[in-house]
C-alpha atoms as a PDB file:
ATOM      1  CA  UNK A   1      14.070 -27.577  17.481  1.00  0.00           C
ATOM      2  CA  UNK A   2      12.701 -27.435  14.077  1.00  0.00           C
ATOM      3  CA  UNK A   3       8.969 -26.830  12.267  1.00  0.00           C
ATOM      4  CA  UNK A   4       7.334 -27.918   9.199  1.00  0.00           C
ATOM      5  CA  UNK A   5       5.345 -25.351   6.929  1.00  0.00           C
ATOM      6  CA  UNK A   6       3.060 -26.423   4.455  1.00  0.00           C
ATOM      7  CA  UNK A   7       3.273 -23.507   1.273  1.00  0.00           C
ATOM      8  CA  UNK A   8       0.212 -23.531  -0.900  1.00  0.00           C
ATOM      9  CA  UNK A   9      -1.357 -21.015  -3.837  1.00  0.00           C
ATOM     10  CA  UNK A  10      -4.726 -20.339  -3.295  1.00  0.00           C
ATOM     11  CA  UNK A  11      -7.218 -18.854  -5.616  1.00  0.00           C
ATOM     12  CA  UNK A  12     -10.572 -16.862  -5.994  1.00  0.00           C
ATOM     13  CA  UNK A  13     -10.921 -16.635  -2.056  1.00  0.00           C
ATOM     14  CA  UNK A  14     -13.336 -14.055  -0.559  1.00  0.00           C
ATOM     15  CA  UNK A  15     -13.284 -12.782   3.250  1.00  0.00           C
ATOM     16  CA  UNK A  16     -15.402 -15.915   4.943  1.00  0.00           C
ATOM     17  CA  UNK A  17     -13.460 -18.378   2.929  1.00  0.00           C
ATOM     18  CA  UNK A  18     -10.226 -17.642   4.273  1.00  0.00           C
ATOM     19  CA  UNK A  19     -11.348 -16.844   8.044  1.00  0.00           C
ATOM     20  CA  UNK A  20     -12.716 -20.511   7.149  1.00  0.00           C
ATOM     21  CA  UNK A  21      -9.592 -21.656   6.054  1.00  0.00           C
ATOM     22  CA  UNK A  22      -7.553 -20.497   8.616  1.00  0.00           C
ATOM     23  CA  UNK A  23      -9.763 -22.243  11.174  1.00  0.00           C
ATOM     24  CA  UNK A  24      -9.321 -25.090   9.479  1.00  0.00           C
ATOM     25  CA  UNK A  25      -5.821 -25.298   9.224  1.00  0.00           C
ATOM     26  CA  UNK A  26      -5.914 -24.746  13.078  1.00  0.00           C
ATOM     27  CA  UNK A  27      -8.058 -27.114  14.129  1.00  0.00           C
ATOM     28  CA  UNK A  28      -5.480 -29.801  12.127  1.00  0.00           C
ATOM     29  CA  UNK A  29      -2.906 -28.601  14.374  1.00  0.00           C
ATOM     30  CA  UNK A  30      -0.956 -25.311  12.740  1.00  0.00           C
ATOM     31  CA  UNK A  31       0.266 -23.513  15.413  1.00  0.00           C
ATOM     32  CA  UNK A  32       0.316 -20.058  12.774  1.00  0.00           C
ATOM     33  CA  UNK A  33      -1.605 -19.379   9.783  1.00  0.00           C
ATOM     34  CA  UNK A  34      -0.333 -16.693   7.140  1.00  0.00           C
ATOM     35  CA  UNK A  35      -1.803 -15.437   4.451  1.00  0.00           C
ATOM     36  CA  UNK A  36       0.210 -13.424   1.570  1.00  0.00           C
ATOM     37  CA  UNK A  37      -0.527 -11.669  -1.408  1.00  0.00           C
ATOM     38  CA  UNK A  38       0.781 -13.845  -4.648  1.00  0.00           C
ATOM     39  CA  UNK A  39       0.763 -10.907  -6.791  1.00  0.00           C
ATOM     40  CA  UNK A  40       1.665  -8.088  -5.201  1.00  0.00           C
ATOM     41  CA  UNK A  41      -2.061  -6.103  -6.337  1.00  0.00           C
ATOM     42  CA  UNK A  42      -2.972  -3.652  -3.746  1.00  0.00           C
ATOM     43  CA  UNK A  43      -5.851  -3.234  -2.228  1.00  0.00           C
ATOM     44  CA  UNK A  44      -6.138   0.700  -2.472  1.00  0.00           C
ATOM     45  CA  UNK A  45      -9.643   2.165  -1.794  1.00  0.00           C
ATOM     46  CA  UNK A  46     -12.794  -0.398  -0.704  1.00  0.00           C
ATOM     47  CA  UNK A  47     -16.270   0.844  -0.912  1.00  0.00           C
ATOM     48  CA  UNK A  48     -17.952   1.721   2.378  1.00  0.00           C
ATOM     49  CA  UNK A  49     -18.869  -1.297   4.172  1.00  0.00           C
ATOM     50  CA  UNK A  50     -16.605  -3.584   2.041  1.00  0.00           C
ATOM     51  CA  UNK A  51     -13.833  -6.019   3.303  1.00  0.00           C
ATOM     52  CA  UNK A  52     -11.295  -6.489   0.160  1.00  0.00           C
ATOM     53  CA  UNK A  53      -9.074  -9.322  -0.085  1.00  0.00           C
ATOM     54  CA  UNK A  54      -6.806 -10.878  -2.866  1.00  0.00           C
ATOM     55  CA  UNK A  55      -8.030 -13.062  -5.310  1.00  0.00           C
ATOM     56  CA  UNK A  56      -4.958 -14.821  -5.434  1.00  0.00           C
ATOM     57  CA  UNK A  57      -3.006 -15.810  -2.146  1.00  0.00           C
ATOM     58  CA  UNK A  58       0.340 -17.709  -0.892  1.00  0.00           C
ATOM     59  CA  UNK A  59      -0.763 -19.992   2.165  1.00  0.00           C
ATOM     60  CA  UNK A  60       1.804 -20.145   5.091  1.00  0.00           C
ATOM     61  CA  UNK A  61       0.840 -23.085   7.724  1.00  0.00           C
ATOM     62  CA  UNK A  62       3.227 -24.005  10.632  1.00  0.00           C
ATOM     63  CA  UNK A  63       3.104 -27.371  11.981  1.00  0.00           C
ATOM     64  CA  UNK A  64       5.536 -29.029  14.562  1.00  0.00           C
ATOM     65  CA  UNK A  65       8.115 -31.372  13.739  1.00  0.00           C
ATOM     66  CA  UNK A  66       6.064 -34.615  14.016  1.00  0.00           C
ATOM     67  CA  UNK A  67       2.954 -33.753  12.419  1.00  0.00           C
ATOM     68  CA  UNK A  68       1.587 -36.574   9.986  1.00  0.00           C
ATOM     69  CA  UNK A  69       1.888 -34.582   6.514  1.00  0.00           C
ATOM     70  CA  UNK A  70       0.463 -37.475   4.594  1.00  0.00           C
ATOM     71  CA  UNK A  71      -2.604 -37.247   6.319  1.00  0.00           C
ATOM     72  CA  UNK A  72      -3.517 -33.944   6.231  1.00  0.00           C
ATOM     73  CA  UNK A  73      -2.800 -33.807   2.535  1.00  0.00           C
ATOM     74  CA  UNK A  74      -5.613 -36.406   2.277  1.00  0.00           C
ATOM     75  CA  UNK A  75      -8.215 -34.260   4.527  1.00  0.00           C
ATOM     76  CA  UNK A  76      -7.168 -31.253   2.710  1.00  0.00           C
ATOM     77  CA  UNK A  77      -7.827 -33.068  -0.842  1.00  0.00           C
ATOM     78  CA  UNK A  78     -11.099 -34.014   0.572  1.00  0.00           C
ATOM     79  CA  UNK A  79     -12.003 -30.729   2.017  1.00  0.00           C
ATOM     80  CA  UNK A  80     -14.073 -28.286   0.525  1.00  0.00           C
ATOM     81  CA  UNK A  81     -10.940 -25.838  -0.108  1.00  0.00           C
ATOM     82  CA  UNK A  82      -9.389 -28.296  -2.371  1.00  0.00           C
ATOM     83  CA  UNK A  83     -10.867 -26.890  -5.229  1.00  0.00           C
ATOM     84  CA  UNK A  84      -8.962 -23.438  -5.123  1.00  0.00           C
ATOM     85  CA  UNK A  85      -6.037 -25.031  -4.089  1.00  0.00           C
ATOM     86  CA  UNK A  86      -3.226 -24.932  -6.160  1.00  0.00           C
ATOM     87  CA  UNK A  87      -1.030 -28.102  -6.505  1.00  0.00           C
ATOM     88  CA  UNK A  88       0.526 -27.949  -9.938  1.00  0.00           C
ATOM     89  CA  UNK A  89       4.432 -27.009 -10.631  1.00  0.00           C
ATOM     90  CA  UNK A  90       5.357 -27.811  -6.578  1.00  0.00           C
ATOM     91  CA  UNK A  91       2.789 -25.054  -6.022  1.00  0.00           C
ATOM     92  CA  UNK A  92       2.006 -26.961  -2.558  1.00  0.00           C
ATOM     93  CA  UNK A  93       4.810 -28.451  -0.623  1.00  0.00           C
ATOM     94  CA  UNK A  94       5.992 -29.038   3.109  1.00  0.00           C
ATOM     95  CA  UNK A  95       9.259 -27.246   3.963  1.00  0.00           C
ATOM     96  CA  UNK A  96      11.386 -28.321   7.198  1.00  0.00           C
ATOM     97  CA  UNK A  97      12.036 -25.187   9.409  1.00  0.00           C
ATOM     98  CA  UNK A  98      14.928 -24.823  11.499  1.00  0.00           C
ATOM     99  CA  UNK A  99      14.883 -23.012  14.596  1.00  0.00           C
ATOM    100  CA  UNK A 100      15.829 -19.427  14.246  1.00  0.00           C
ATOM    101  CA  UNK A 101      14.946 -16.105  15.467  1.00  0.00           C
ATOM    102  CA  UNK A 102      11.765 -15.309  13.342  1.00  0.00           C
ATOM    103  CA  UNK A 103      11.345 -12.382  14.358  1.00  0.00           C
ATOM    104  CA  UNK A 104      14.842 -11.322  12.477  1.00  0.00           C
ATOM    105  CA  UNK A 105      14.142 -13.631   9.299  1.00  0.00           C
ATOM    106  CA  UNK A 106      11.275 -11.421   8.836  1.00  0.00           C
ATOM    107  CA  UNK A 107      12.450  -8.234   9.216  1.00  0.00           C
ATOM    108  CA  UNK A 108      15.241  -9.152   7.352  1.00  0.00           C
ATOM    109  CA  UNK A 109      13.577  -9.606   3.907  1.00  0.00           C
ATOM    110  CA  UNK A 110      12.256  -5.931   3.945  1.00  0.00           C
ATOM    111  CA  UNK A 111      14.585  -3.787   2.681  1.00  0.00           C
ATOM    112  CA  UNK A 112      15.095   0.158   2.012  1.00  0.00           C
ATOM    113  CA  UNK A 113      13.970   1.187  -1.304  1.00  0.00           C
ATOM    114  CA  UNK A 114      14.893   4.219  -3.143  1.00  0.00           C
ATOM    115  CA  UNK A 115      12.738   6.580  -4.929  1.00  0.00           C
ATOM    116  CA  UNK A 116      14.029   9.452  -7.328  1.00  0.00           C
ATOM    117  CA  UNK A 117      17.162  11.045  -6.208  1.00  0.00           C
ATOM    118  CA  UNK A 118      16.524  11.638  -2.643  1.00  0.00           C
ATOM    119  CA  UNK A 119      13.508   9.635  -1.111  1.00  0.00           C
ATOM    120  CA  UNK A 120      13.747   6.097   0.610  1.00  0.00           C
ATOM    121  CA  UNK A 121      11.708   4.233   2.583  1.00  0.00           C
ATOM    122  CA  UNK A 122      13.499   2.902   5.377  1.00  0.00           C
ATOM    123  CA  UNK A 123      11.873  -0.230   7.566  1.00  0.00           C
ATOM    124  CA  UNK A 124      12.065   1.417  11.125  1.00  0.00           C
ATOM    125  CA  UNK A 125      14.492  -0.852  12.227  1.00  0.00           C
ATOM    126  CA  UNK A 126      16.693  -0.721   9.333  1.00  0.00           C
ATOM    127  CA  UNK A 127      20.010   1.799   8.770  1.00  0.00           C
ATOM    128  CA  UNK A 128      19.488   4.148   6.206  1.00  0.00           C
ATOM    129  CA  UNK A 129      21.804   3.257   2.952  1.00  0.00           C
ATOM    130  CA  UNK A 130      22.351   7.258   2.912  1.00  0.00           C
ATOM    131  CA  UNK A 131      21.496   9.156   6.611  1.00  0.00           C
ATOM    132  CA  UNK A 132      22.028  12.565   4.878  1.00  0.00           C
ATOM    133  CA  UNK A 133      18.581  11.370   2.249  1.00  0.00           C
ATOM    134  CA  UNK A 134      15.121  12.199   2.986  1.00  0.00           C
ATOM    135  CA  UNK A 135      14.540   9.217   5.084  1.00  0.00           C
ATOM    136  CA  UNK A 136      10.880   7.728   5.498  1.00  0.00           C
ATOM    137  CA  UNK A 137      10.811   5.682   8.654  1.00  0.00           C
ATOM    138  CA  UNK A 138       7.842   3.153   7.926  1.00  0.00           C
ATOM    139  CA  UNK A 139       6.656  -0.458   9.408  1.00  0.00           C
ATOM    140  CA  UNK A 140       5.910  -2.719   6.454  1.00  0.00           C
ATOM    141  CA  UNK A 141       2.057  -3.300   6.398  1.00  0.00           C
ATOM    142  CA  UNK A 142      -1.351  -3.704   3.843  1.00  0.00           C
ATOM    143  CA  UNK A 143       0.206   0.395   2.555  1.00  0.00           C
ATOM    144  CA  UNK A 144       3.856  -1.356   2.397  1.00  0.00           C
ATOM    145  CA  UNK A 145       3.721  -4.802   1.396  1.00  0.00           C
ATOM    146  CA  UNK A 146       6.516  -6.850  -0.606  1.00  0.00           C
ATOM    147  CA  UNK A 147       7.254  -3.803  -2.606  1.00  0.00           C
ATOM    148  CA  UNK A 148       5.770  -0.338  -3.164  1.00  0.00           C
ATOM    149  CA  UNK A 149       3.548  -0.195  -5.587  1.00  0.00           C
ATOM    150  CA  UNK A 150       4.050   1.722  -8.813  1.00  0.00           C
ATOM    151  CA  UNK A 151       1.109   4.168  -8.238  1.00  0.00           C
ATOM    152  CA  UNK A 152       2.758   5.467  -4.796  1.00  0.00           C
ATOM    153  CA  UNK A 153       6.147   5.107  -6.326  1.00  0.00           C
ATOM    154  CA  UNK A 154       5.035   7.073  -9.263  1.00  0.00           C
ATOM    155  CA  UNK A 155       3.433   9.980  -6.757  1.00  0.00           C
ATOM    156  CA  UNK A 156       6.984   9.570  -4.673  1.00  0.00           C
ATOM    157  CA  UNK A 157       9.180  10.208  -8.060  1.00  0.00           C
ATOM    158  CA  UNK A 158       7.222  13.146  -8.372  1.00  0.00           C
ATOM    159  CA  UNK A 159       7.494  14.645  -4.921  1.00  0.00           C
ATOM    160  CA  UNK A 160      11.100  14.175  -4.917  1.00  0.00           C
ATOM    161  CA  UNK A 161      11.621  16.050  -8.087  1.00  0.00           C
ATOM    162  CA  UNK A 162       9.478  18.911  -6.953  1.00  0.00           C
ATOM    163  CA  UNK A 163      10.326  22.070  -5.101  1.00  0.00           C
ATOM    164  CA  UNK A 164       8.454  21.732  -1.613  1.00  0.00           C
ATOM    165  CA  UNK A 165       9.798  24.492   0.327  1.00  0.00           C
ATOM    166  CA  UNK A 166       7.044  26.717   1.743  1.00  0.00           C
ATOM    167  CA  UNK A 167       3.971  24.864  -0.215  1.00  0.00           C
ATOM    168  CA  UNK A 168       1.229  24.321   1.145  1.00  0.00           C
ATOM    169  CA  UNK A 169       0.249  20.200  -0.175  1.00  0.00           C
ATOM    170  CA  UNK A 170      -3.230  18.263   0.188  1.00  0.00           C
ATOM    171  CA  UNK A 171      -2.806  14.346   0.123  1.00  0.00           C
ATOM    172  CA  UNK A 172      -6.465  13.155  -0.907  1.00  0.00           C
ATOM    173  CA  UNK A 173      -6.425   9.576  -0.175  1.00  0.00           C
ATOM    174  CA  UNK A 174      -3.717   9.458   2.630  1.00  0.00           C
ATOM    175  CA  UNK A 175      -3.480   5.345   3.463  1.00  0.00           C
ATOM    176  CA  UNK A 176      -0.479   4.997   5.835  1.00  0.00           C
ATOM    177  CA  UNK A 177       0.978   8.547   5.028  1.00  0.00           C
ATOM    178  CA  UNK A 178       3.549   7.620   2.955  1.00  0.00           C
ATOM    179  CA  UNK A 179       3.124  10.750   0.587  1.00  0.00           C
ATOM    180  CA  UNK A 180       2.178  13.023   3.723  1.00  0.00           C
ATOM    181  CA  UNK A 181       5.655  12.173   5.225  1.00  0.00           C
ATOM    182  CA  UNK A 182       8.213  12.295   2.249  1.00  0.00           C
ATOM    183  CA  UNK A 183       5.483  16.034   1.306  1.00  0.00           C
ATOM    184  CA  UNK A 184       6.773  17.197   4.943  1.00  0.00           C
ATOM    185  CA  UNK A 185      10.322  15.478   4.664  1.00  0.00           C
ATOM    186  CA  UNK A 186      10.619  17.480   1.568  1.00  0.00           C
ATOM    187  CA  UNK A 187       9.980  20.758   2.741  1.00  0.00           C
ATOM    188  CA  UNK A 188       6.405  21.495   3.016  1.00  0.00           C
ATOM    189  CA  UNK A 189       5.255  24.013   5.339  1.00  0.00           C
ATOM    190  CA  UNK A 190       1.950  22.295   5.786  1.00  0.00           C
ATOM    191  CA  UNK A 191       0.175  19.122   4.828  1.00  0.00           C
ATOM    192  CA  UNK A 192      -3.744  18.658   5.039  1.00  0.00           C
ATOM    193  CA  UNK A 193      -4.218  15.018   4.816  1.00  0.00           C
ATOM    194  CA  UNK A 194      -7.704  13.139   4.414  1.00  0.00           C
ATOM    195  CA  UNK A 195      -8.879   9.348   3.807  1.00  0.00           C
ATOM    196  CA  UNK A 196     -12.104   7.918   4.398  1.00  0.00           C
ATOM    197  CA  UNK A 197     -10.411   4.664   6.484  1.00  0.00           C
ATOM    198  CA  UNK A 198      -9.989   6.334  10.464  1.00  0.00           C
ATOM    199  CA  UNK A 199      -7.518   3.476  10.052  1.00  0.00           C
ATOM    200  CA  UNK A 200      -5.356   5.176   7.556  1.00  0.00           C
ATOM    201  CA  UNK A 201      -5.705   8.191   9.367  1.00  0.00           C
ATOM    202  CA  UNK A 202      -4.338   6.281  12.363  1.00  0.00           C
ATOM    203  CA  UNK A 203      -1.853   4.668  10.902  1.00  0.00           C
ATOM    204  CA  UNK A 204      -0.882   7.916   9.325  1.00  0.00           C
ATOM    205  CA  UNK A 205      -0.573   9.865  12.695  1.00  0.00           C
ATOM    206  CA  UNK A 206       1.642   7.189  14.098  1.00  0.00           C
ATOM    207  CA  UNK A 207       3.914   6.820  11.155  1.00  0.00           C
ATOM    208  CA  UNK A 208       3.875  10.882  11.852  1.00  0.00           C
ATOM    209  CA  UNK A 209       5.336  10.453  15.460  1.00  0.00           C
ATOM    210  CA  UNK A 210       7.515   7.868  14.025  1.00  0.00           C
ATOM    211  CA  UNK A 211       9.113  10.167  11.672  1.00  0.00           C
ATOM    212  CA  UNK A 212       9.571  12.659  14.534  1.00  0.00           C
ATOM    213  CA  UNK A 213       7.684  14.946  12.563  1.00  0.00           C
ATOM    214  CA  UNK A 214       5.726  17.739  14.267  1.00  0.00           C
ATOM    215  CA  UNK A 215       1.967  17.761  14.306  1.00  0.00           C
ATOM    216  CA  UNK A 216       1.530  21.125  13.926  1.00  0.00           C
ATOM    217  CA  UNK A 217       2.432  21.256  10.638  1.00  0.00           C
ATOM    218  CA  UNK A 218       0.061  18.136   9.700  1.00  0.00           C
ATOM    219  CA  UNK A 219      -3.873  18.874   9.373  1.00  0.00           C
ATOM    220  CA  UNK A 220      -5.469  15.238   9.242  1.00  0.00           C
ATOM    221  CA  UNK A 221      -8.706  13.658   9.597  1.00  0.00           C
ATOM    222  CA  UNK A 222     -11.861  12.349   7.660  1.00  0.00           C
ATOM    223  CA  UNK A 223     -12.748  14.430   4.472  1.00  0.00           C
ATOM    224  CA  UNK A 224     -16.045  15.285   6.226  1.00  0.00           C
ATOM    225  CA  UNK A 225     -13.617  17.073   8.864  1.00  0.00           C
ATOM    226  CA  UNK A 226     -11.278  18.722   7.413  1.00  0.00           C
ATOM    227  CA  UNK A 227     -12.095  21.919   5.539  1.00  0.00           C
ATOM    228  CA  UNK A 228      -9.195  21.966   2.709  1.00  0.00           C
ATOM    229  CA  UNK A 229      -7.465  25.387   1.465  1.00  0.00           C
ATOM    230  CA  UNK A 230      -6.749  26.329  -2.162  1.00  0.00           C
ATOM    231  CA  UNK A 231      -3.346  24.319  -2.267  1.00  0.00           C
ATOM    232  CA  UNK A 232      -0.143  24.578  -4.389  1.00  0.00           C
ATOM    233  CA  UNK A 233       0.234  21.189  -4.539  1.00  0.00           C
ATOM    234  CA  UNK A 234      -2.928  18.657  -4.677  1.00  0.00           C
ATOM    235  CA  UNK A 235      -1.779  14.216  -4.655  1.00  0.00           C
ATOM    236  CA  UNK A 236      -4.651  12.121  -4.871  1.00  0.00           C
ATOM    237  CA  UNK A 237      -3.322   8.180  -5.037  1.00  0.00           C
ATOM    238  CA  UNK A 238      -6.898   6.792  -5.199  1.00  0.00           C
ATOM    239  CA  UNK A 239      -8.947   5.255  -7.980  1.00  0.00           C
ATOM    240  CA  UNK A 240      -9.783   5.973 -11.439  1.00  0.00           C
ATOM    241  CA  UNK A 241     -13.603   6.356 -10.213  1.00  0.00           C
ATOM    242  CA  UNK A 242     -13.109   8.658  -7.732  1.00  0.00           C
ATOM    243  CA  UNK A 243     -10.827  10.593  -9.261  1.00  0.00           C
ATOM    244  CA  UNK A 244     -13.673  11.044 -11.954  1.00  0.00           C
ATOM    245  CA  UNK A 245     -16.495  11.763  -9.269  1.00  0.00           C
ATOM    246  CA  UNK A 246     -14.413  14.596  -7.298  1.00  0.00           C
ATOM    247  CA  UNK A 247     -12.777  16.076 -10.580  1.00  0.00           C
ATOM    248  CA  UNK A 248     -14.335  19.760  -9.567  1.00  0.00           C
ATOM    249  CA  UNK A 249     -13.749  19.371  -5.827  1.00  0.00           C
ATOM    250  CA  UNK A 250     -10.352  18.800  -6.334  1.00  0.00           C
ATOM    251  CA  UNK A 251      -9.467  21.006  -8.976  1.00  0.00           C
ATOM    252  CA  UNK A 252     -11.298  23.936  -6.655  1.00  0.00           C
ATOM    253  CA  UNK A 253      -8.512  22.780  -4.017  1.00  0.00           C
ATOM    254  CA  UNK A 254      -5.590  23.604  -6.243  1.00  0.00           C
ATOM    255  CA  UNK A 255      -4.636  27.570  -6.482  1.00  0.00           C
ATOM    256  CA  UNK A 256      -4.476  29.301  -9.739  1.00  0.00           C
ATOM    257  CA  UNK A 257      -0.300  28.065 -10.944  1.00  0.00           C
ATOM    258  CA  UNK A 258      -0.866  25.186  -8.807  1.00  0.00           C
ATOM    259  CA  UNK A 259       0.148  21.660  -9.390  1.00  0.00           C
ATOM    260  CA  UNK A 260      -2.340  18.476  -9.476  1.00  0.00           C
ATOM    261  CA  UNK A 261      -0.817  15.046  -9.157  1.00  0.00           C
ATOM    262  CA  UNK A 262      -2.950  11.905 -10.265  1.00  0.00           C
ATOM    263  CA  UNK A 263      -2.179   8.310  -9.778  1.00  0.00           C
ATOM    264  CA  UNK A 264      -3.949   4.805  -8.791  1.00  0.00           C
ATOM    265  CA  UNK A 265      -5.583   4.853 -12.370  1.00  0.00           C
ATOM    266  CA  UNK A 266      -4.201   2.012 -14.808  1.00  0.00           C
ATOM    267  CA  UNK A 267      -2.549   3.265 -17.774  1.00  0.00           C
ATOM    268  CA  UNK A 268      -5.691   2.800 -20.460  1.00  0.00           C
ATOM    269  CA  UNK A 269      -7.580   4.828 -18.146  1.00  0.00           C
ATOM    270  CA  UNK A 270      -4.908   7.945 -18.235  1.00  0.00           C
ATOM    271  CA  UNK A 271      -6.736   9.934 -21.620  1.00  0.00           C
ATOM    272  CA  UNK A 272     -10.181   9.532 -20.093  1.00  0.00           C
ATOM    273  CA  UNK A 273      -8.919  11.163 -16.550  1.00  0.00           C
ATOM    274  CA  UNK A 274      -7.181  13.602 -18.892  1.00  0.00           C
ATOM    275  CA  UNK A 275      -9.981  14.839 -20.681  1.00  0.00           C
ATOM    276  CA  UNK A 276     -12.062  15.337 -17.534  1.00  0.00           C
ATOM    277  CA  UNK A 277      -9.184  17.357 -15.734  1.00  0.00           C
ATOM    278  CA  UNK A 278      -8.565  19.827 -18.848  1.00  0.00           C
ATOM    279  CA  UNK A 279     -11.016  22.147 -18.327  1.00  0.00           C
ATOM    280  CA  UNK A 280      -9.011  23.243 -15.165  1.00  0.00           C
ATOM    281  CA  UNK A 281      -5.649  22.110 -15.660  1.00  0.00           C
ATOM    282  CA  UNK A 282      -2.915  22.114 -18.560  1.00  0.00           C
ATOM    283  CA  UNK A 283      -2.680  18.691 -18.278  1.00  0.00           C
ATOM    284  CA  UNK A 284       0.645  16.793 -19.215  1.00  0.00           C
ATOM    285  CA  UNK A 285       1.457  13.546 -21.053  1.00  0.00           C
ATOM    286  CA  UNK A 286       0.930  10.492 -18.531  1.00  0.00           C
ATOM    287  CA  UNK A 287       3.655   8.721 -16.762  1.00  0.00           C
ATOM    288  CA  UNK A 288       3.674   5.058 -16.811  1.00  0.00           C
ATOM    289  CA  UNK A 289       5.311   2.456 -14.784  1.00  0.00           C
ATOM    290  CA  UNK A 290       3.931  -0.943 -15.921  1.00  0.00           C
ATOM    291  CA  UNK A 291       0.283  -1.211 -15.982  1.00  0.00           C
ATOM    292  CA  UNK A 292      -0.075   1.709 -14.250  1.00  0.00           C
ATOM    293  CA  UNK A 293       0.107   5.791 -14.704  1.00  0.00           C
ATOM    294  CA  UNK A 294       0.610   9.194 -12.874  1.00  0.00           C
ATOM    295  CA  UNK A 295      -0.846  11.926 -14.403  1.00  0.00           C
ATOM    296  CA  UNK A 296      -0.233  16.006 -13.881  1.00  0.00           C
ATOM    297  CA  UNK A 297      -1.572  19.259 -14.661  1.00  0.00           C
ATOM    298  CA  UNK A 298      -1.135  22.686 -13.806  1.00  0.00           C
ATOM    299  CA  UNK A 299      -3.871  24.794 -12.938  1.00  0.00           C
ATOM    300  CA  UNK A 300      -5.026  27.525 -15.068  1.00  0.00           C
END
């Protein structure tokens, strides 16, 4: 037995417009409707009450075998999507798809990734490339995507090449818990984690009992309910505005000799979050990894 997908770019949607979409593409028959990210850009930290999306999608839409293509490329040319549809340089075509087990296809294009010397991320169901590293077991997802992104892998880099053993490690901004688990992997005696998503602190307590990692050594919750110590080690993957709002809340979580670790701030924003953070911190010279940069200080 065998499919057809039709593979389209599509641009500038919001929320509605591709709920929309996807209805649309169902009611013409599609028995699945996928959306992916074109660009790999993360969606890091929405504003209360906000739904994010990206402004620049792949399209995914299974058909069976026998569906008239011609026609629904005329009702979809006629449709009110066609404008943000993309159909220049075989940007929208119909692929035949052979029976297969998806569920293995899928899986298969995630792969482990490495991070400084000793960190990778392992998809659950994947073999470690090196069982004696500090493996991260972790379900790709919205915090996992095609590919890490550079601020996390930046943060990551850092943990890696840091002595853990003993300290006591805040992760401001926790998503899935990808810094909370390699901070505990690593050594850390304790790890007080806090986002203001209950999703990401979900998703970061079952990633926890994924990692067979005990609890007790994990303080998580909203940042309204956790009361945070004076840490040796403060991580706060978030965004340049935040980062400049809670400059003195989170340098009064770092102990005197204590290390602060920035990222989620694009690289022409790294002297302006540097400047704010001196005061309190000997802050260092930025690292970058394309657009993007990590910055660290020590505490005074």
């Amino acid at each position: 037995m065998s499919w057809i997908q039709l593979k389209f770019n599509y641009h500038n949607p919001n929320s509605t417009d591709t709920e929309n979409l996807s209805d649309f593409l169902m009611e013409l028959g599609a028995l699945a409707v996928t959306f992916l990210d074109a660009e790999d850009k993360p969606i890091l930290e929405p504003k209360p009450g906000e739904t994010p999306f990206w402004d620049h999608l792949i399209v995914l839409a299974l058909f069976e075998a026998d569906t008239e293509t011609a026609l629904l490329d005329r009702i979809l040319a006629n449709s009110d999507f066609s404008g943000h549809i993309d159909k220049t340089n075989n940007q929208y075509q119909w692929e035949i798809i052979r029976d297969q087990d998806w569920e293995r296809a899928w899986m298969e294009s995630f792969k482990p990734m490495q991070f400084g010397q000793r960190v990778w991320i392992v998809p659950s169901w994947h073999e470690s490339p090196d069982p004696d590293a500090v493996n991260i077991k972790l379900d790709p997802g919205l915090a996992f995507g095609t590919g890490t992104h550079p601020t996390t892998s930046l943060c990551l880099q850092w943990l890696d090449a840091a002595d853990l053993s003993g300290k006591t490690v805040i992760d401001y901004g926790c998503g899935s818990g990808i810094l909370t688990l390699a901070a505990l992997l690593l050594g850390a005696k304790k790890v007080y984690a806090v986002d203001i998503d209950p999703q990401a602190i979900d998703a970061t307590r079952e990633n926890l009992k994924r990692n067979g990692l005990a609890e007790e050594r994990l303080v998580l919750g909203l940042p309204n309910e956790v009361s945070l110590p004076t840490a040796d080690i403060l991580v706060a993957n978030i965004l340049a505005e935040p980062l400049r709002q809670l400059a003195e809340s989170l340098a009064n979580s770092v102990k005197s000799g204590g290390n602060l670790v920035l990222s989620g701030l694009l690289k022409q924003q790294a002297d302006e979050l540097i400047s704010i953070y001196q005061p309190w911190f000997q802050m260092e010279s930025p690292a970058i990894e394309g657009d993007w940069a990590r910055l660290t200080g020590v505490k005074a």
